[in-house]
Protein backbone atom coordinates (compact mmCIF):
# COMPACT_ATOMS: atom_id res chain seq x y z
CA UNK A 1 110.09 81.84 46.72
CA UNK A 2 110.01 79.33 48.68
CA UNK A 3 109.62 76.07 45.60
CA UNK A 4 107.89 72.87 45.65
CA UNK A 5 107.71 71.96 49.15
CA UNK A 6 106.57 75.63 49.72
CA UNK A 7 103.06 73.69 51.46
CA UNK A 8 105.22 71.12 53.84
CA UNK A 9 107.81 73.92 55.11
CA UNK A 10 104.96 76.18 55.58
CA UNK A 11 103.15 73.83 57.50
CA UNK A 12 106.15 72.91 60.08
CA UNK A 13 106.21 76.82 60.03
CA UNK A 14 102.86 77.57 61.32
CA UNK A 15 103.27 74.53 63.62
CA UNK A 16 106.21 76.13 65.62
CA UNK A 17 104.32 79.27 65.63
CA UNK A 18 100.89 77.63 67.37
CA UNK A 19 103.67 76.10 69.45
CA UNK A 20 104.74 79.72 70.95
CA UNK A 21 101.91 80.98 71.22
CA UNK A 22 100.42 78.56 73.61
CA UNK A 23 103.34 77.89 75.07
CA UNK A 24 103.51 81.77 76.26
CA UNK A 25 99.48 81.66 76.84
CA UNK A 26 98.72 84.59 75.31
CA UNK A 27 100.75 86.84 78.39
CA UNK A 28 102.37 89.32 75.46
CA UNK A 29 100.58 89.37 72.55
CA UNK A 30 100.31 92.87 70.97
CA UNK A 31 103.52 93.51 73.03
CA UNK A 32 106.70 92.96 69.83
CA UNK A 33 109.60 94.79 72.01
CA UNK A 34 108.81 91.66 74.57
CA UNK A 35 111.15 88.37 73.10
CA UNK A 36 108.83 85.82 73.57
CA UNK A 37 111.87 83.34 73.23
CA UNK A 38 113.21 84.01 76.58
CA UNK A 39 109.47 82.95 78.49
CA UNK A 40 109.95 79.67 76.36
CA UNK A 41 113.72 79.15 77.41
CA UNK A 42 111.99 80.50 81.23
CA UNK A 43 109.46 77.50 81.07
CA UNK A 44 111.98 75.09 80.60
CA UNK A 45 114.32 75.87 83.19
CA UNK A 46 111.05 74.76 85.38
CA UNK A 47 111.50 71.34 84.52
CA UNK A 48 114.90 71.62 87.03
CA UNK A 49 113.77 74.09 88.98
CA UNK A 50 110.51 72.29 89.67
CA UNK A 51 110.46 68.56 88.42
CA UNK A 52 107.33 67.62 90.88
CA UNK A 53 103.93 69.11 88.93
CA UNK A 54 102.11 68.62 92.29
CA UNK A 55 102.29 71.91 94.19
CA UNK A 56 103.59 71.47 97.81
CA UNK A 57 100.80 73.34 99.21
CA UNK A 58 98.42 70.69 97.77
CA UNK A 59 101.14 67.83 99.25
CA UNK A 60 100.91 69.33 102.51
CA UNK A 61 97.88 70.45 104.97
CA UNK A 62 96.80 73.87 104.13
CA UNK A 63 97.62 76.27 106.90
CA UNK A 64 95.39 78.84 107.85
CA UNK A 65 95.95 82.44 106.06
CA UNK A 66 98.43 83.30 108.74
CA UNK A 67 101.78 85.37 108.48
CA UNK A 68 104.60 84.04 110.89
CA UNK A 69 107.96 85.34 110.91
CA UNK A 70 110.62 84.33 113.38
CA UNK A 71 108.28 83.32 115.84
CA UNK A 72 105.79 86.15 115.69
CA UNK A 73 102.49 85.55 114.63
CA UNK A 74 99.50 87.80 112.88
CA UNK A 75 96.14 86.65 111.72
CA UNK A 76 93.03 87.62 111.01
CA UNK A 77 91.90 91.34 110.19
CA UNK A 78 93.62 93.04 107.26
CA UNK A 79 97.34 92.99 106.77
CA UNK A 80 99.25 95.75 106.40
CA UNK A 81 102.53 96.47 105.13
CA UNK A 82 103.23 100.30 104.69
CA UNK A 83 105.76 102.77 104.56
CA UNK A 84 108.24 104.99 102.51
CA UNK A 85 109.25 104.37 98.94
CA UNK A 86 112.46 104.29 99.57
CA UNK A 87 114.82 105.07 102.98
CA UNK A 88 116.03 108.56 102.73
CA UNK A 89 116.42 109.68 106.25
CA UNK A 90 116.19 108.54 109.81
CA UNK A 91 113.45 111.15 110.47
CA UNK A 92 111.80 109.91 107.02
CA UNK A 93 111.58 106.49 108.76
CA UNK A 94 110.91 107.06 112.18
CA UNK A 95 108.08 109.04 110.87
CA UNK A 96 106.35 106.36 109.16
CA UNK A 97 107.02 103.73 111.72
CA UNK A 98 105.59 105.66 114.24
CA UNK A 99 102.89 106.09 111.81
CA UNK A 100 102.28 102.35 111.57
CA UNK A 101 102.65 101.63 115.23
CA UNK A 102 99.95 104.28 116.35
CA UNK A 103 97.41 102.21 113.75
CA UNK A 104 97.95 99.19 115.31
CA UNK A 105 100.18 97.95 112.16
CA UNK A 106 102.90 95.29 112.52
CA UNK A 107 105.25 95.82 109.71
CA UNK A 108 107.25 98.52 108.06
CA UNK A 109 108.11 98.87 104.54
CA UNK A 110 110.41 100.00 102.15
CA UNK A 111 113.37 100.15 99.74
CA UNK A 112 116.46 99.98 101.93
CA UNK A 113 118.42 100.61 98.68
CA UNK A 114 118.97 104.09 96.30
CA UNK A 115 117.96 103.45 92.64
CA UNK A 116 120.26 105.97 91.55
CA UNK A 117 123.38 104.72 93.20
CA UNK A 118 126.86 103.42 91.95
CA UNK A 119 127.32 99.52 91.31
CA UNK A 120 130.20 100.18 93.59
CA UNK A 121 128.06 101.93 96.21
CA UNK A 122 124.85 99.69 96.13
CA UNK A 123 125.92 97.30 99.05
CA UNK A 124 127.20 100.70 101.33
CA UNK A 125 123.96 102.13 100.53
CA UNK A 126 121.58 98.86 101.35
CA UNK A 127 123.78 98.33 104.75
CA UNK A 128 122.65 101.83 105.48
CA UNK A 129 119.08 101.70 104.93
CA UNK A 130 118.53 98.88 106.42
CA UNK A 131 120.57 100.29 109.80
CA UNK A 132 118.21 103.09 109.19
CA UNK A 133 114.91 100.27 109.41
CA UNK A 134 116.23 98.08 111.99
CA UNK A 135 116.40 100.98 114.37
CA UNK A 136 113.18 102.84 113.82
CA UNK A 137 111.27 98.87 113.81
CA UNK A 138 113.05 98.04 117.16
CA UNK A 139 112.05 101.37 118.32
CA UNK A 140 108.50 100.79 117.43
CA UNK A 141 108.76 96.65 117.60
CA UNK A 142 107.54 96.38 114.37
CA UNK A 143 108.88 94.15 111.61
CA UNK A 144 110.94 95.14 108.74
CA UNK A 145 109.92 94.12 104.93
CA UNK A 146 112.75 94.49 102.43
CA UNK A 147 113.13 94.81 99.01
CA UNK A 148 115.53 91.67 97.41
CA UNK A 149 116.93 92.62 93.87
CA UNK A 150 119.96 90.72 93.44
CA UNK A 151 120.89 87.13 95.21
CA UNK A 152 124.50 89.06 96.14
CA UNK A 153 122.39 90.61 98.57
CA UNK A 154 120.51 88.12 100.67
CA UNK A 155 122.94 87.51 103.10
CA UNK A 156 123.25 91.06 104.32
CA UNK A 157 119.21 91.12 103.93
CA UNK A 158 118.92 88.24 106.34
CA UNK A 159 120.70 90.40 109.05
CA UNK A 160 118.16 92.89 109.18
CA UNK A 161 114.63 92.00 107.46
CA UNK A 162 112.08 89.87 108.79
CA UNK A 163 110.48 88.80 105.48
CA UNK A 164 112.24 89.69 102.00
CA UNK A 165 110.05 91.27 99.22
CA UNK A 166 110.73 90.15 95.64
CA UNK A 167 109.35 92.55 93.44
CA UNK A 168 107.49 92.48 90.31
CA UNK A 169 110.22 92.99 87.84
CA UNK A 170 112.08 90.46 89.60
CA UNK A 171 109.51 87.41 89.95
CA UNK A 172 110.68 85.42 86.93
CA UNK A 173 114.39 85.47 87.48
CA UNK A 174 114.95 82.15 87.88
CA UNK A 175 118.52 82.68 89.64
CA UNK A 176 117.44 85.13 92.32
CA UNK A 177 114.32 82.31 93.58
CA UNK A 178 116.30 79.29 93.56
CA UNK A 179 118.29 80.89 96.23
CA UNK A 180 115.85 81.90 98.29
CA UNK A 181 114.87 78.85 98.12
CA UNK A 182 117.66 77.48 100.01
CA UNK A 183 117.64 80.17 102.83
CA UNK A 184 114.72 78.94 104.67
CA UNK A 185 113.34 82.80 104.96
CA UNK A 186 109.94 84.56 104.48
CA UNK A 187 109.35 85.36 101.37
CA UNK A 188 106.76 87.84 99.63
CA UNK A 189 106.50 87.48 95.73
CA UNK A 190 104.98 89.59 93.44
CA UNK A 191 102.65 88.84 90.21
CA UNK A 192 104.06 91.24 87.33
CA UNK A 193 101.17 92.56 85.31
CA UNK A 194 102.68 91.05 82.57
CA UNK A 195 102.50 87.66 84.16
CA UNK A 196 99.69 85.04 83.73
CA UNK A 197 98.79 83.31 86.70
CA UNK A 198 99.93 79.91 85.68
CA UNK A 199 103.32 81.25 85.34
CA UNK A 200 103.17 83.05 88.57
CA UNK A 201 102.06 79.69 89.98
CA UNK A 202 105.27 77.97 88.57
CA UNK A 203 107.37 80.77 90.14
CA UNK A 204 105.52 80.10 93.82
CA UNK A 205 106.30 76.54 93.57
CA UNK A 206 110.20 77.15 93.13
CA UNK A 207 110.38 79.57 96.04
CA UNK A 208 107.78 77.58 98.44
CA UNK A 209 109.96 74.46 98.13
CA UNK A 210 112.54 76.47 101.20
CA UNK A 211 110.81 79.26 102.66
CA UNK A 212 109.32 79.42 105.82
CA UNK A 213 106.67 81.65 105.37
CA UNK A 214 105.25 82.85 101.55
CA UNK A 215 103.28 85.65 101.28
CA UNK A 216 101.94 86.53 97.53
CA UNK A 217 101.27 89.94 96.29
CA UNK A 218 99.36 91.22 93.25
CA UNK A 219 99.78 93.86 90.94
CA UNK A 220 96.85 93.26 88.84
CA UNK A 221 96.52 93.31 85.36
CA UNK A 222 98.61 95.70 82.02
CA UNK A 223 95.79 98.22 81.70
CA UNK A 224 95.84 99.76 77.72
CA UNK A 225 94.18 103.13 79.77
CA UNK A 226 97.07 105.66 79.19
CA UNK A 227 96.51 107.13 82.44
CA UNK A 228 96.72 103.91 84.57
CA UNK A 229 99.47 101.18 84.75
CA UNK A 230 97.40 98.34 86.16
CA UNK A 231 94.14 97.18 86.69
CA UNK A 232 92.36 95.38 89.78
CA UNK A 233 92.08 91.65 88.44
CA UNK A 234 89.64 90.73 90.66
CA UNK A 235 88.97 87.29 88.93
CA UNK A 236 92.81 86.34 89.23
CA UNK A 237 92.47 87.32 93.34
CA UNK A 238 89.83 84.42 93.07
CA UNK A 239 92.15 81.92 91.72
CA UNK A 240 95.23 82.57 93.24
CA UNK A 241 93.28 81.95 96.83
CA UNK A 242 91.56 78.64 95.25
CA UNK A 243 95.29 77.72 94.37
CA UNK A 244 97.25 78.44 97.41
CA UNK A 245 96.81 79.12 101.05
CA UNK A 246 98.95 81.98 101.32
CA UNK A 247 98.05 85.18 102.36
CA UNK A 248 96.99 87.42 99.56
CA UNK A 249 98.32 90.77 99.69
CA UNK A 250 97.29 94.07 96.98
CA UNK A 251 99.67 96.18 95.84
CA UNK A 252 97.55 99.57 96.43
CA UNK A 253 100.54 102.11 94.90
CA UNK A 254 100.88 99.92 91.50
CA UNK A 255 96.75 100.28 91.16
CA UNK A 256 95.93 103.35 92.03
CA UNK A 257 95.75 106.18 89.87
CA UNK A 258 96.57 109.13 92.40
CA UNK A 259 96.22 109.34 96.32
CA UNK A 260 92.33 109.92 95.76
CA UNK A 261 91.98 106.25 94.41
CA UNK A 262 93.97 104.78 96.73
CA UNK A 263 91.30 104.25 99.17
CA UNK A 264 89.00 102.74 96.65
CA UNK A 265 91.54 100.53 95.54
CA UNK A 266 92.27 99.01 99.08
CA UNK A 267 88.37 98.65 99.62
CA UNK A 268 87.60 96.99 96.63
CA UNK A 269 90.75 94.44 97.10
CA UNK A 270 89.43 93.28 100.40
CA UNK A 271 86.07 93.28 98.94
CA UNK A 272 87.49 90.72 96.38
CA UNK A 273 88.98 88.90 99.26
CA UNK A 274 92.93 90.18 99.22
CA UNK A 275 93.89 89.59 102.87
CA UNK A 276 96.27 92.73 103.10
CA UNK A 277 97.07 95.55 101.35
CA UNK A 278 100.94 96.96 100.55
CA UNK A 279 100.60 101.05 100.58
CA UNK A 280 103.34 103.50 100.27
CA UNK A 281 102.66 106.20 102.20
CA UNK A 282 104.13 109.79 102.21
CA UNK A 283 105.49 111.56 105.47
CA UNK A 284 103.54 114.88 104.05
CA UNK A 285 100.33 115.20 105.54
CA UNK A 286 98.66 117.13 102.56
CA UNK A 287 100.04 115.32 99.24
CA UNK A 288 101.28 111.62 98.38
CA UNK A 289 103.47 109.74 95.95
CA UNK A 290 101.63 108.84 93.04
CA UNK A 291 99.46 106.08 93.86
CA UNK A 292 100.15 106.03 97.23
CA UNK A 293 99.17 107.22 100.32
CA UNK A 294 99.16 110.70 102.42
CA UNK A 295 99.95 109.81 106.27
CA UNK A 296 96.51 112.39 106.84
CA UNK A 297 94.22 109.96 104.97
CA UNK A 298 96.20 106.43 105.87
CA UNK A 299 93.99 106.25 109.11
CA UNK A 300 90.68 106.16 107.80
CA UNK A 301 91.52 104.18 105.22
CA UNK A 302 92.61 101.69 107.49
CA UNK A 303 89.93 101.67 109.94
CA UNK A 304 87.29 101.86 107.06
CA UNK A 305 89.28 98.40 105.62
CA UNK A 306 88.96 96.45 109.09
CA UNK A 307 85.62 97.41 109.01
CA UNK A 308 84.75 96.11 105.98
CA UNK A 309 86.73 92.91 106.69
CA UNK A 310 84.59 92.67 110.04
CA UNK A 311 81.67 92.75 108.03
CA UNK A 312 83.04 89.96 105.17
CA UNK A 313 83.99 87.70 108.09
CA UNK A 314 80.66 88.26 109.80
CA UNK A 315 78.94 86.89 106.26
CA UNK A 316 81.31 84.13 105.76
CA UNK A 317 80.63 82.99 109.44
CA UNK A 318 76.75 82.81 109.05
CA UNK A 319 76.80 81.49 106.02
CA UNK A 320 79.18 78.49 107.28
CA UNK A 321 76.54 78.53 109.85
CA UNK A 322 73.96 77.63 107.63
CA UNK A 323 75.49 75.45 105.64
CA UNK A 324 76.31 73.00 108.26
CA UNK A 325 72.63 73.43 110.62
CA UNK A 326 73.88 75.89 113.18
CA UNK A 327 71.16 78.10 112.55
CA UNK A 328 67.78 76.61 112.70
């Protein structure tokens, strides 16, 4: 029992609580095993990490949707970053590069590091796959996205990758974005389904503050549906373009539900207005990773995407048209 100032303590009680839970927006309820303590300790790290609430892409002219990376430029149609899950082989890599060069693709994609391997043999391992990348890109002149996990590991990432990929489980950690921030490289972040867009917003600003080039990727949203991971959140594609001027990327393997949804997944992204799409894609021409792609079917699921995009740009560009009296 709690006595006679049971009512007061009870009220400071259920003020704390209301505290949490707007503090955490409402990201994990129904989710217990998540400690919603360590989002609140999170939020307040940003008032270091990011003391200026004005965003720097609202401080600074809004560039045009436009990936650059060490002086080479792509824009307009749909972006593509593809490849293997994860470097196994050269021939594994060479494949898929010369994959993505026959398609007209700039960029090749993947996990230069083993998930299975030794703390003591991680760094061996990444300096290996990414020997393996670097050779098959310059082969195919493509350029080389890599996976950044730990900050131990951006130096050696630097010698080899064009832009650096920070994945889902890795876009709150505080420690690993703050030193990006200082390297002055090209950055792609991911949105967690488990992460609200004004969070995800708080985690752009830190990294935008150094990089050269930020590219944002969603995963869309914690689907309930036992057979799917995520859903498409088309509404929070809508707001993260109103909000920043980065190219939009969708993260077709984390959506789709097998290979045969992978194509409707891409389609329906650009149709929301994603301005790439991140695919991994499987050197077997008659099955796929789960959720990813088959090299037979990558093709017309490309050509089927610029098409569509052709199509959305053709619409935009009339109605712009219209709007300002170029069509009478």
């Amino acid at each position: 029992m709690l006595g006679p100032l049971a009512p007061k303590a009870r009220r400071r009680s259920l003020w704390n609580r209301a505290i949490m839970r707007n503090a955490v927006e409402g990201e994990f309820r129904g989710r217990p095993e998540i400690k919603r303590r360590v989002h609140l300790e999170t939020l307040r790290q940003f008032e270091t990490a990011a003391p200026d609430r004005l965003p720097v892409s609202a401080r600074v002219s809004p560039a045009d949707r436009v990936v650059s990376s060490r002086g080479r430029m792509s824009s307009g149609g749909v972006l593509w970053l593809t490849g293997p899950a994860y470097v196994e082989s050269l021939e594994q890599v060479l494949f898929s590069a010369e994959l993505a060069n026959s398609l007209g693709l700039r960029f090749l994609r993947s996990r230069a590091q083993w998930p299975n391997a030794r703390p003591e043999d991680s760094r061996r391992h990444l300096r290996s796959g990414l020997k393996l990348l670097a050779s098959a890109a310059r082969h195919f002149n493509l350029q080389i996205v890599a996976e950044v996990v730990a900050p131990g590991d951006i130096d050696l990432l630097l010698q080899y990758a064009d832009i650096l990929e920070v994945p889902a489980e890795r876009c709150g950690d505080l420690t690993l974005l703050q030193e990006l921030q200082h390297q002055g490289a090209s950055i792609l972040l991911h949105r967690s389904p488990l992460v609200g867009i004004n969070s995800f917003l708080r985690y752009v600003e830190v990294v935008e503050r150094g990089a050269s080039t930020v590219l944002l990727a969603d995963n869309g949203i914690h689907s309930w549906d036992a057979g799917r991971r995520a859903s498409l959140d088309v509404a929070a594609l809508a707001q993260l373009r109103r909000e920043r001027p980065y190219p939009l990327l969708v993260n077709c393997t984390a959506l789709a539900h097998d290979a045969q949804d992978a194509e409707s997944v891409a389609l329906a992204a650009i149709a929301a207005g994603a301005d790439g799409i991140l695919a991994e894609i499987c050197p077997c021409t008659l099955k796929a990773v789960p959720g990813g792609v088959s090299a037979a079917s990558l093709e017309g699921i490309v050509l089927r995407a610029r098409a569509l995009k052709s199509t959305l740009n053709a619409i935009e560009h009339h109605r712009l048209q219209t709007i300002h009296g170029g069509i009478r």
